[in-house]
Structures are given as C-alpha cells and as structure tokens.
C-alpha atoms as a PDB file:
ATOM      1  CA  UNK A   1      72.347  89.344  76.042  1.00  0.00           C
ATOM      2  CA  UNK A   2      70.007  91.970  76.801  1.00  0.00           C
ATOM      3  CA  UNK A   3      70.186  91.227  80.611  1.00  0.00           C
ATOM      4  CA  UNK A   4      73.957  91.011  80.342  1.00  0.00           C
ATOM      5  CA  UNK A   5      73.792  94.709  78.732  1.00  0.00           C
ATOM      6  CA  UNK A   6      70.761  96.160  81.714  1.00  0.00           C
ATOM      7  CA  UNK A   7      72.995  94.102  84.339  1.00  0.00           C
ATOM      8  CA  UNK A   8      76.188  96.317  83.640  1.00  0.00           C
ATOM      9  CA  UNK A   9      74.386  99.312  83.205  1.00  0.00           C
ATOM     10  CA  UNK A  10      72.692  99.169  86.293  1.00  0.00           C
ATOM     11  CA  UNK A  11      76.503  98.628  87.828  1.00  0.00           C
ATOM     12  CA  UNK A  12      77.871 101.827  86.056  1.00  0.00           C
ATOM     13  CA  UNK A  13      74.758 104.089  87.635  1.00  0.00           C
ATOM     14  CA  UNK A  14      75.693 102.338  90.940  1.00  0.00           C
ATOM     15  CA  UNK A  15      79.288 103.184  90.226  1.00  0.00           C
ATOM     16  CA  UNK A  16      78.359 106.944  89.225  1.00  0.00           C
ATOM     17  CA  UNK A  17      75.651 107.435  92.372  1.00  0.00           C
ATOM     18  CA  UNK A  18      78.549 106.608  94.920  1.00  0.00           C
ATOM     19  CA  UNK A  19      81.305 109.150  93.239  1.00  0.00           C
ATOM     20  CA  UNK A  20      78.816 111.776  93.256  1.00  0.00           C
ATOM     21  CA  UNK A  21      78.228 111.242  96.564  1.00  0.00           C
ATOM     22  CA  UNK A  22      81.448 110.668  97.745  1.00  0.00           C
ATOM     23  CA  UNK A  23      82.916 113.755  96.423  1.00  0.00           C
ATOM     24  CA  UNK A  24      83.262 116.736  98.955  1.00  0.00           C
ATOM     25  CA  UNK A  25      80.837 119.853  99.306  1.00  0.00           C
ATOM     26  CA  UNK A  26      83.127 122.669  99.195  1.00  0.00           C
ATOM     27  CA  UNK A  27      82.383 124.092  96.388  1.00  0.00           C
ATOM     28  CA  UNK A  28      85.863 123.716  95.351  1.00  0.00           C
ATOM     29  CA  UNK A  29      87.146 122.170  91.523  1.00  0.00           C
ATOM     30  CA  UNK A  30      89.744 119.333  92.076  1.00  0.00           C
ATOM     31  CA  UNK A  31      89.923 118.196  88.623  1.00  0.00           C
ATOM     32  CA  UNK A  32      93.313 117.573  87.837  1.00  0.00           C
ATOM     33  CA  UNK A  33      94.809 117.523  91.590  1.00  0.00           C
ATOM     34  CA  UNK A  34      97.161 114.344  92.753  1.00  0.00           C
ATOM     35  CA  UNK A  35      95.275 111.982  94.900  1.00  0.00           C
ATOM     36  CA  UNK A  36      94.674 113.673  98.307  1.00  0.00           C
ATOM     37  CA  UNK A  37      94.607 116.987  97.107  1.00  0.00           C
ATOM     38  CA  UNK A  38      91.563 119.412  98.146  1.00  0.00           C
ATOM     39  CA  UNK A  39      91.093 117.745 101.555  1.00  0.00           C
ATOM     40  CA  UNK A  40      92.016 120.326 103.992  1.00  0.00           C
ATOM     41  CA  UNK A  41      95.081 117.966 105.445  1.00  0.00           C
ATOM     42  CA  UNK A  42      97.916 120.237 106.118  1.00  0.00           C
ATOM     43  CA  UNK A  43     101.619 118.473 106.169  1.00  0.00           C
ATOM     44  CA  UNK A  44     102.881 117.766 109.888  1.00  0.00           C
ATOM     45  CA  UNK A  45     105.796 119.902 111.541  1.00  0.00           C
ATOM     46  CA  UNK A  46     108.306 116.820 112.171  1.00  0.00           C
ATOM     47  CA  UNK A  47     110.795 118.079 114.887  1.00  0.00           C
ATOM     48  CA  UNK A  48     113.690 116.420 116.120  1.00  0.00           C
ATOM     49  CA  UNK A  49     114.261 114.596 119.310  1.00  0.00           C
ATOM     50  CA  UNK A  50     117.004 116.587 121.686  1.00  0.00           C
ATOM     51  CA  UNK A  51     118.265 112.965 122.856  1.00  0.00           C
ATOM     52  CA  UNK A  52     118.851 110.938 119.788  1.00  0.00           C
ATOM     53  CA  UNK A  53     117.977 113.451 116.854  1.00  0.00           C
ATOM     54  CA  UNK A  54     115.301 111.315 115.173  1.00  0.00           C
ATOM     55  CA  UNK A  55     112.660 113.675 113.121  1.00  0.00           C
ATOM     56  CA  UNK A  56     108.832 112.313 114.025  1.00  0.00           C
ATOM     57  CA  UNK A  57     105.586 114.114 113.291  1.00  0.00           C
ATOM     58  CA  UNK A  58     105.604 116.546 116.343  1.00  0.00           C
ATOM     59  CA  UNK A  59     101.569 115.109 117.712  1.00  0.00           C
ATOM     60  CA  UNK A  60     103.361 111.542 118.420  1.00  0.00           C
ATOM     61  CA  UNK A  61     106.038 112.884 120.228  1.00  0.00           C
ATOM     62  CA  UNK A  62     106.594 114.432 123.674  1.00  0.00           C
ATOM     63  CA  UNK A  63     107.000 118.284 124.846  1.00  0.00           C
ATOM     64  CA  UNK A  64     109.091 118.902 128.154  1.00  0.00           C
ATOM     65  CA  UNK A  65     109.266 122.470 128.053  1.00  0.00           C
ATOM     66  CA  UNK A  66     110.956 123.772 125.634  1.00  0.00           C
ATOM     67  CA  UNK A  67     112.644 120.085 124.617  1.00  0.00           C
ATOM     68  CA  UNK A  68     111.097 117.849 122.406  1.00  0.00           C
ATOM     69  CA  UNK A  69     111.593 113.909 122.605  1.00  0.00           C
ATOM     70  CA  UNK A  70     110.687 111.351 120.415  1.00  0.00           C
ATOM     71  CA  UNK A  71     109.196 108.860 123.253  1.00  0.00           C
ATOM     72  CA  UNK A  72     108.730 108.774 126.865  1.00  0.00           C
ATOM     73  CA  UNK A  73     111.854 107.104 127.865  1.00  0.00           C
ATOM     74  CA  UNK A  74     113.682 109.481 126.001  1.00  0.00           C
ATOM     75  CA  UNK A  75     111.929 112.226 127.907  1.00  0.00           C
ATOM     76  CA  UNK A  76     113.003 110.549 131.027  1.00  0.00           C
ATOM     77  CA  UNK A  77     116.944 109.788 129.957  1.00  0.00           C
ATOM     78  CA  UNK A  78     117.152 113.586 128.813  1.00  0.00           C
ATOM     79  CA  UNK A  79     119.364 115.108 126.482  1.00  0.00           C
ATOM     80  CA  UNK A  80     122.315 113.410 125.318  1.00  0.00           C
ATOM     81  CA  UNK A  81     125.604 115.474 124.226  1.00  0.00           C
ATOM     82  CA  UNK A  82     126.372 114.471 120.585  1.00  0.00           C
ATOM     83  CA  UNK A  83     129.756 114.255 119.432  1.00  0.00           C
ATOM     84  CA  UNK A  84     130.402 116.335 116.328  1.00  0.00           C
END
C-alpha cells in the first residue's frame, strides 16, 4: 500500500513539473481565460474569392493585384460575373 501511495505521488509531482514548465513566460495571468487564450494568435482576415465568392483565411489564398482568389486555377479563370 505504501508503494501504491509513493507510486502516485511521484506521478502527481511529474504531472505538476511539466505544467509549470509548460506554461508561458510572459509574465501575463491567464487564470480564467478559454483554452487558447494568452497566446499571442491573432484571428485571420478571411477574404473572399472575386471568382466564386468563397471566404478562406487570406495566407492560403492568392493575391493578383488588387483581386484575391481562393486557388490558383481560379487566379487563372479570373473573375466571374455573378448574377444577382
């Protein structure tokens, strides 16, 4: 029993060791925060593509000018006239 009690003991100061050094160094208090929170990540601009309107994340998609387009092909088809 007593090894039992040292075994899981030893886990939790395992468990603790990691978390404290997992946690960033900013300086920062992110008690409380949703998951992801305090990280420095920014939300993406997501733009829409001038040939079939899809919104992506604007890194993934490609700049002709002033036009954005989702893909490649799409930058080589153009824009398309939508119908209202």
């Amino acid at each position: 029993m007593r090894n039992l009690l040292l075994f899981v003991l030893v886990l939790i100061g395992i468990w603790w060791v990691r978390r404290a050094l997992n946690r960033p160094n900013d300086g920062s208090d992110t008690a409380g925060r949703g998951r992801g929170a305090g990280r420095g990540n920014s939300p993406e601009r997501m733009v829409g593509c001038d040939h079939c309107g899809i919104h992506v994340p604007e890194s993934e998609g490609v700049r002709d000018g002033d036009r954005f387009f989702c893909c490649e092909e799409h930058r080589r088809l153009g824009v398309q006239r939508r119908e209202s």
